[in-house]
N, C-alpha and C. Protein backbone atom coordinates (compact mmCIF):
# COMPACT_ATOMS: atom_id res chain seq x y z
N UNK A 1 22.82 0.67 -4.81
CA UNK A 1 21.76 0.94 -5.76
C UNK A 1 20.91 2.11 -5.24
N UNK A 2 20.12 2.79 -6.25
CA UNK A 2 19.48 4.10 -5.75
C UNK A 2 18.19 3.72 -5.18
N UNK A 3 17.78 4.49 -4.54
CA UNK A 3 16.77 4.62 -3.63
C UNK A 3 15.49 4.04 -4.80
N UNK A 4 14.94 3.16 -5.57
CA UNK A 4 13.93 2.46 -7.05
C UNK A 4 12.58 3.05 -6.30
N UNK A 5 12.56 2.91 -4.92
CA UNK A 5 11.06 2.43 -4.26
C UNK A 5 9.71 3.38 -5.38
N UNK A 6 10.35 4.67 -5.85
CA UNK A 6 9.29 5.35 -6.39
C UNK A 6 9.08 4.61 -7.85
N UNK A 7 9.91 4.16 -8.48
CA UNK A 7 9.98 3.43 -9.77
C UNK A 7 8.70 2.07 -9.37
N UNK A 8 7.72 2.60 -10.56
CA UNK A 8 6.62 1.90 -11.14
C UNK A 8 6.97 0.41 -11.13
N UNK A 9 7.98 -0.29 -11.75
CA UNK A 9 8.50 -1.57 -11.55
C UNK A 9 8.92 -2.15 -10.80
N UNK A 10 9.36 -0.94 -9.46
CA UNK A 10 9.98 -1.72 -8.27
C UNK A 10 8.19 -2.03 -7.15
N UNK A 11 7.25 -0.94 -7.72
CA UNK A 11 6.45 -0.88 -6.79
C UNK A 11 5.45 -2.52 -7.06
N UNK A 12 5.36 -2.43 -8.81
CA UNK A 12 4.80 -3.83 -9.07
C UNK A 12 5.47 -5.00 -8.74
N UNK A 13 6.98 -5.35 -8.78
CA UNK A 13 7.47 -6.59 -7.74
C UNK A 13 7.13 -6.59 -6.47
N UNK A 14 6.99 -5.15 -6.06
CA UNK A 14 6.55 -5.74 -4.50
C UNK A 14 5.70 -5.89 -4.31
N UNK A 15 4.44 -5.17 -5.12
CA UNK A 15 3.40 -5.63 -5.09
C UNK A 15 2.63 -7.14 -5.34
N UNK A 16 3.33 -7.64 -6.01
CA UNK A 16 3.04 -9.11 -6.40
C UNK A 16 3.61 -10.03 -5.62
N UNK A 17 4.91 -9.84 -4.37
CA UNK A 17 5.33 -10.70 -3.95
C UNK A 17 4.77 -10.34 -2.27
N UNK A 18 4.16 -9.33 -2.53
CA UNK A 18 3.36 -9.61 -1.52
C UNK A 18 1.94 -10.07 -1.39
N UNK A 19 1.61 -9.89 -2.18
CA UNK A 19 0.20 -10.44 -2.79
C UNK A 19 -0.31 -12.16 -2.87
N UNK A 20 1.34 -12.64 -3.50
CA UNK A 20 1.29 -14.43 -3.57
C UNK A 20 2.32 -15.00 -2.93
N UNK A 21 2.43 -15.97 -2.72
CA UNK A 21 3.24 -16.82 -1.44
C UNK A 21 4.64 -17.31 -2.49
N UNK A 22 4.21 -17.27 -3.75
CA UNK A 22 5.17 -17.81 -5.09
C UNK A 22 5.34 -17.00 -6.08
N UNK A 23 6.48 -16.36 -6.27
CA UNK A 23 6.61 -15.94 -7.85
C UNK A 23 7.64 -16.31 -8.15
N UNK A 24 7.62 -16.36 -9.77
CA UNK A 24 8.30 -16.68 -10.34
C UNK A 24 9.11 -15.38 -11.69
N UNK A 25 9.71 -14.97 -11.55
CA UNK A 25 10.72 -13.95 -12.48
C UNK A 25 11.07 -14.71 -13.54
N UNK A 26 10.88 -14.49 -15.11
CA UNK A 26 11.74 -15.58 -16.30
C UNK A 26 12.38 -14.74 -16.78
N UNK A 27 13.52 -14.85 -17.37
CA UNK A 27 13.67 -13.99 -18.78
C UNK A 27 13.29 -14.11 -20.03
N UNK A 28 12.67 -13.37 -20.65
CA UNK A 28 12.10 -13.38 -21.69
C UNK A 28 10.81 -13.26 -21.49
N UNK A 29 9.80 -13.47 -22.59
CA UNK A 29 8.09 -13.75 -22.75
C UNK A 29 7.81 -15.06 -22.79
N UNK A 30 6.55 -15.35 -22.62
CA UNK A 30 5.81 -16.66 -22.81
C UNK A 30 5.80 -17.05 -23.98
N UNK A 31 5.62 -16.19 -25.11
CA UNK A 31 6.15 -16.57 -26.55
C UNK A 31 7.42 -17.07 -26.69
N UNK A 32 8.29 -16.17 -26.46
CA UNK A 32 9.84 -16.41 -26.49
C UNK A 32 10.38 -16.46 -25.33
N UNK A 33 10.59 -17.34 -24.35
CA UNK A 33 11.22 -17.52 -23.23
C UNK A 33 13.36 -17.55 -23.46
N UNK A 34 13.43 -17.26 -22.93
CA UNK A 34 14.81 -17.00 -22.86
C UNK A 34 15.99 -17.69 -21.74
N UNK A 35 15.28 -18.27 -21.09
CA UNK A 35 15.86 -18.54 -19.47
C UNK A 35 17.25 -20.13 -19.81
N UNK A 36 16.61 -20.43 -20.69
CA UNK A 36 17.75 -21.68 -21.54
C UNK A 36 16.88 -22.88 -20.66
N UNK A 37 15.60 -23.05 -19.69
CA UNK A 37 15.59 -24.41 -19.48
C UNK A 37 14.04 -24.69 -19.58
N UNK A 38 13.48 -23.27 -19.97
CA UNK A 38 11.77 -23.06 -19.97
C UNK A 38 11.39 -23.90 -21.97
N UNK A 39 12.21 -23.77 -22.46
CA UNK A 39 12.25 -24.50 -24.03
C UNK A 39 11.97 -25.82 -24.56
């Protein structure tokens, strides 16, 4: 995979998983969750 680190989205995952001891990634939105077990 290419070098993301400058990509805005790679900088906010790391930013958040360094920030909290827990995250959680879903697919989909909180409206429409997608993940098949969040429903």
């Amino acid at each position: 995979m290419a070098n993301d680190q400058n990509n805005p989205a790679f900088e906010r995952i790391e930013q958040e998983i360094n920030d909290h001891s827990v995250v959680l990634f879903m697919k989909g939105t909180p409206i429409f969750p997608q993940c098949g077990f969040s429903a």
